[in-house]
Protein backbone atom coordinates (compact mmCIF):
# COMPACT_ATOMS: atom_id res chain seq x y z
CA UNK A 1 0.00 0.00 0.00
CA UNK A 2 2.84 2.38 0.96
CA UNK A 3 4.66 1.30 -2.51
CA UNK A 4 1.34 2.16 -4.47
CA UNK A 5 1.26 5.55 -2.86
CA UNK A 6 5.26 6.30 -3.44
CA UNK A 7 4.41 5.03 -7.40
CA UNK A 8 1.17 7.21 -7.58
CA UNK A 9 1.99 10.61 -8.95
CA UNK A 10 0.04 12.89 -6.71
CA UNK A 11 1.17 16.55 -5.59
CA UNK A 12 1.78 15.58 -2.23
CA UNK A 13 4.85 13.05 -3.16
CA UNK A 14 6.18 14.73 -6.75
CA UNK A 15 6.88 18.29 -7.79
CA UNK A 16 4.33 19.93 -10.03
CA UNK A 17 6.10 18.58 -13.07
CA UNK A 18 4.91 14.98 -12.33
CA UNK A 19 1.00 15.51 -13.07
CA UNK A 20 -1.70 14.01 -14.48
CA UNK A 21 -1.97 15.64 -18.17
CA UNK A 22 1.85 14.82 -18.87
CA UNK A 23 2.18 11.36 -20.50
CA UNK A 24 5.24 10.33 -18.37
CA UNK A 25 3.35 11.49 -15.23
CA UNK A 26 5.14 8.15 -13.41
CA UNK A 27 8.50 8.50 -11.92
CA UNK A 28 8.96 5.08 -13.19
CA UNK A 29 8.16 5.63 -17.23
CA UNK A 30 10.20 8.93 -16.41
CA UNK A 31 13.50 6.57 -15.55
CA UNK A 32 12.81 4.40 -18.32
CA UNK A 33 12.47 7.26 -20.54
CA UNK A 34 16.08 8.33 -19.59
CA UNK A 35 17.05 4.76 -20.42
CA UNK A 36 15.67 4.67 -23.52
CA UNK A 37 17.30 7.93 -24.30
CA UNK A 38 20.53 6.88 -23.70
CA UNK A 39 20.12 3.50 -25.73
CA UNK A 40 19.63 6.01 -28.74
CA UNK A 41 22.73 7.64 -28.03
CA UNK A 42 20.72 10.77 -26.77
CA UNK A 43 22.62 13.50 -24.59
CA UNK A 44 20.88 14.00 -21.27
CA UNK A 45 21.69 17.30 -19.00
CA UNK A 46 23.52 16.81 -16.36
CA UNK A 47 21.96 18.88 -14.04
CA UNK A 48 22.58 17.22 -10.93
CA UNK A 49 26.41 17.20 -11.60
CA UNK A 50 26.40 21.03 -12.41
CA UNK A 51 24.60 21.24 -9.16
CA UNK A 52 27.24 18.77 -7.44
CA UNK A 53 29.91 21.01 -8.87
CA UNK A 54 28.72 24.58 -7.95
CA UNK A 55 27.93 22.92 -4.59
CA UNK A 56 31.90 22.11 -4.04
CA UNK A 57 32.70 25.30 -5.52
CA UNK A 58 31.11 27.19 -3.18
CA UNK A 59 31.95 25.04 -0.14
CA UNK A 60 35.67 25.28 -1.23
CA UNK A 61 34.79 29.26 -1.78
CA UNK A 62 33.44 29.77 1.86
CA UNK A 63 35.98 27.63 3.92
CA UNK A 64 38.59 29.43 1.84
CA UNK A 65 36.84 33.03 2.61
CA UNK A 66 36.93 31.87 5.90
CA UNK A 67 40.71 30.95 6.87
CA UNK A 68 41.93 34.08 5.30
CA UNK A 69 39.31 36.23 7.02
CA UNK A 70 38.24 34.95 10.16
CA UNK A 71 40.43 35.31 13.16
CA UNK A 72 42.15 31.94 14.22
CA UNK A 73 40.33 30.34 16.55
CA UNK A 74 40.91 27.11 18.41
CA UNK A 75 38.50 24.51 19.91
CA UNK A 76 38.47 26.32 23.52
CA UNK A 77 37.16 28.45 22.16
CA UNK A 78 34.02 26.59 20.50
CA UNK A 79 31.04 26.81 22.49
CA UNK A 80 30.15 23.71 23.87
CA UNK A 81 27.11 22.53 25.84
CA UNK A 82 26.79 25.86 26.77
CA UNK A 83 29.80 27.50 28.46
CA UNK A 84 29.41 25.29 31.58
CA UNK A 85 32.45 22.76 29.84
CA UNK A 86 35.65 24.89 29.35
CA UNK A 87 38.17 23.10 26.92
CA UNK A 88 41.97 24.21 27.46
CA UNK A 89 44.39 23.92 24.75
CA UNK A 90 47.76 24.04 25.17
CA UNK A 91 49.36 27.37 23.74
CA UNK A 92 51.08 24.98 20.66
CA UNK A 93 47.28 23.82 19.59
CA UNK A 94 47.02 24.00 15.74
CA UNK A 95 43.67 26.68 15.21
CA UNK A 96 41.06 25.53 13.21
CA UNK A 97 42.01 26.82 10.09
CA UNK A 98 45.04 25.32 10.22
CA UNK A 99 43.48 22.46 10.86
CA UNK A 100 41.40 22.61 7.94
CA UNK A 101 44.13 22.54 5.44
CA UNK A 102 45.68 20.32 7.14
CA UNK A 103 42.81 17.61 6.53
CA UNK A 104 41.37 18.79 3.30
CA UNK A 105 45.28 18.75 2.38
CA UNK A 106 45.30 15.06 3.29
CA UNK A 107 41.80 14.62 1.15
CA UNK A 108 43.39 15.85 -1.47
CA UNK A 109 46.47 14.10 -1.66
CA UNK A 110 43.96 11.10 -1.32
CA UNK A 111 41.42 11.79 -4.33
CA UNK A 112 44.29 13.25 -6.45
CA UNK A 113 45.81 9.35 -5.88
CA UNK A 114 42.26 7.90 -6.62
CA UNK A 115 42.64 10.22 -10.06
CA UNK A 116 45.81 8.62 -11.19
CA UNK A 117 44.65 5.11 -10.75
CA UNK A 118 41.93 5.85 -12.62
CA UNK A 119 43.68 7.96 -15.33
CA UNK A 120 46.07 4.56 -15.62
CA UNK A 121 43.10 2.28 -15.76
CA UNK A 122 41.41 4.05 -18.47
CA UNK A 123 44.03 4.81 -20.91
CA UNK A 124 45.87 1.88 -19.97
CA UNK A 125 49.21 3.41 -19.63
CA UNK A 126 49.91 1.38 -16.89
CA UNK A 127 52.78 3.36 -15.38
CA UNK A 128 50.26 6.00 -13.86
CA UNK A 129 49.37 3.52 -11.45
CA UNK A 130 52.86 3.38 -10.46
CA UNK A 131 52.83 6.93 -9.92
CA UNK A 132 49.60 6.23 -7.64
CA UNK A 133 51.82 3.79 -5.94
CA UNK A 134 54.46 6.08 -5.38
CA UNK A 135 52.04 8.68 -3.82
CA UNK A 136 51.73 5.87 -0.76
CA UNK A 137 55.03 6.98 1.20
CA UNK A 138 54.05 10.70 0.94
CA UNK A 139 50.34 9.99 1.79
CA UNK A 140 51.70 8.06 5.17
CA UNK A 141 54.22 11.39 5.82
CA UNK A 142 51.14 13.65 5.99
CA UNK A 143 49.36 11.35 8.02
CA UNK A 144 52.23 11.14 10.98
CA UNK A 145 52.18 14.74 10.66
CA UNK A 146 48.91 15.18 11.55
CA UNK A 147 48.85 12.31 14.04
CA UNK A 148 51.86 14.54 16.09
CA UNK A 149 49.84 17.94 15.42
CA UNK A 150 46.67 16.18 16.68
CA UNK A 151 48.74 15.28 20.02
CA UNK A 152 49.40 18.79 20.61
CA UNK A 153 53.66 18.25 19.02
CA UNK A 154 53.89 15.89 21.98
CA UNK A 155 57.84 15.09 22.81
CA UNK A 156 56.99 11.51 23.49
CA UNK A 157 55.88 11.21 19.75
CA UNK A 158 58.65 13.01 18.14
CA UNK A 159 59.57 9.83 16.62
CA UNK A 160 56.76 11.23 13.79
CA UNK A 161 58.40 13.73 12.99
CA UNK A 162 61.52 11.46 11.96
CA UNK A 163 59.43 9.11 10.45
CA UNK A 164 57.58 11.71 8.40
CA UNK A 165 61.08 13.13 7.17
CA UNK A 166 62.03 9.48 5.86
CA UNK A 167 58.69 8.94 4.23
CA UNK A 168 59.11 12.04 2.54
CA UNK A 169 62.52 11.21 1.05
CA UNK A 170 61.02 8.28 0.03
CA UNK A 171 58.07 9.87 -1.67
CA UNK A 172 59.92 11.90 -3.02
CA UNK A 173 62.15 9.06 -4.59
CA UNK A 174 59.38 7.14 -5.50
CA UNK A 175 57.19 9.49 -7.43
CA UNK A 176 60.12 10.54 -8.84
CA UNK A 177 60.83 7.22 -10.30
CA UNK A 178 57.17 6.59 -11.26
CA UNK A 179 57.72 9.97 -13.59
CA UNK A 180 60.64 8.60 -14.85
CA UNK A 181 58.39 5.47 -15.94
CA UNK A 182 55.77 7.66 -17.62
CA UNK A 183 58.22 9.68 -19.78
CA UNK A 184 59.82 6.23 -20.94
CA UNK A 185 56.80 5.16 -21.81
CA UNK A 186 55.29 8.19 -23.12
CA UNK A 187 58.63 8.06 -25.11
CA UNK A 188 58.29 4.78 -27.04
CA UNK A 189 54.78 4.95 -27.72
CA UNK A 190 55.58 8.23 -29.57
CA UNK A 191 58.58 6.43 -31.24
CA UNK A 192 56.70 3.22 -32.11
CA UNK A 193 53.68 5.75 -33.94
């Protein structure tokens, strides 16, 4: 019964555009419309992804506005349940901004990785994946750096900061490398055409 009323087009469920005098009034023959469209090769707008995008844009737009604006502030100073529970920081705390690029650094580094696989896997130049690959070390340097900025620079965990320095090296080395595999290959597929 539920189901029936979900499939029913009434103007209590759908927007105005799903009505009665429109001959795809169902959300269903609507789908399969979209199907059948793309079975005859038909372009369809991509609305949602336009929306998607200007969405991140403006996200990326607003926390940018915001770290170069707003005064740095650290979690102390975030107002929680009430102002009866007082957090204190020590004077070395990372603000939040700095926090943000931090993380949406890491992100980044993590997607941008994701990208290069996939670049590899669809042109099938198989030495991008390498470069993915040699991403890893770097990827695990940012990620004891934030572990040791997330434990207020701790002394006890200094050992991060050493093994962030190696892992960088070899990132460095690696992704190197992996770019030296690309331009060889890059190379002989422009000889061999």
């Amino acid at each position: 019964m539920v189901t029936l009323a979900l499939l029913s087009p009434s103007k209590s469920f759908f927007p105005s555009k799903f009505n009665q005098s429109h001959p795809l009034s169902s959300p269903i023959l609507i789908q399969s419309s979209r199907v059948d469209a793309i079975q005859r090769n038909q372009t369809l707008k991509p609305s949602t992804t336009l929306q998607n995008k200007i969405a991140m844009v403006s996200l990326l737009g607003a926390g940018f506005a915001l770290t170069t604006i707003a005064e740095p502030a650290s979690a102390s100073e975030l107002p929680l349940l009430g102002s009866s529970l007082q957090l204190t920081e020590p004077p070395n705390a990372l603000s939040l901004p700095t926090w943000a690029i931090h993380v949406s650094s890491v992100v980044e580094w993590v997607i941008a990785m994701a990208l290069v696989w996939q670049y590899g896997e669809k042109s099938g130049y198989e030495s991008w994946k390498g470069l993915s690959w040699g991403m890893v070390p770097l990827f695990g340097g940012a990620l004891c750096a934030c572990t040791w900025h997330f434990f207020y620079n701790s002394e006890s965990l200094e050992v991060l900061v050493a093994l962030q320095a190696a892992l960088t090296v070899i990132g460095n080395a690696t992704m190197c490398i992996a770019a030296f595999r690309i331009y060889k290959l890059s190379q002989e597929r422009s000889d061999n055409s």
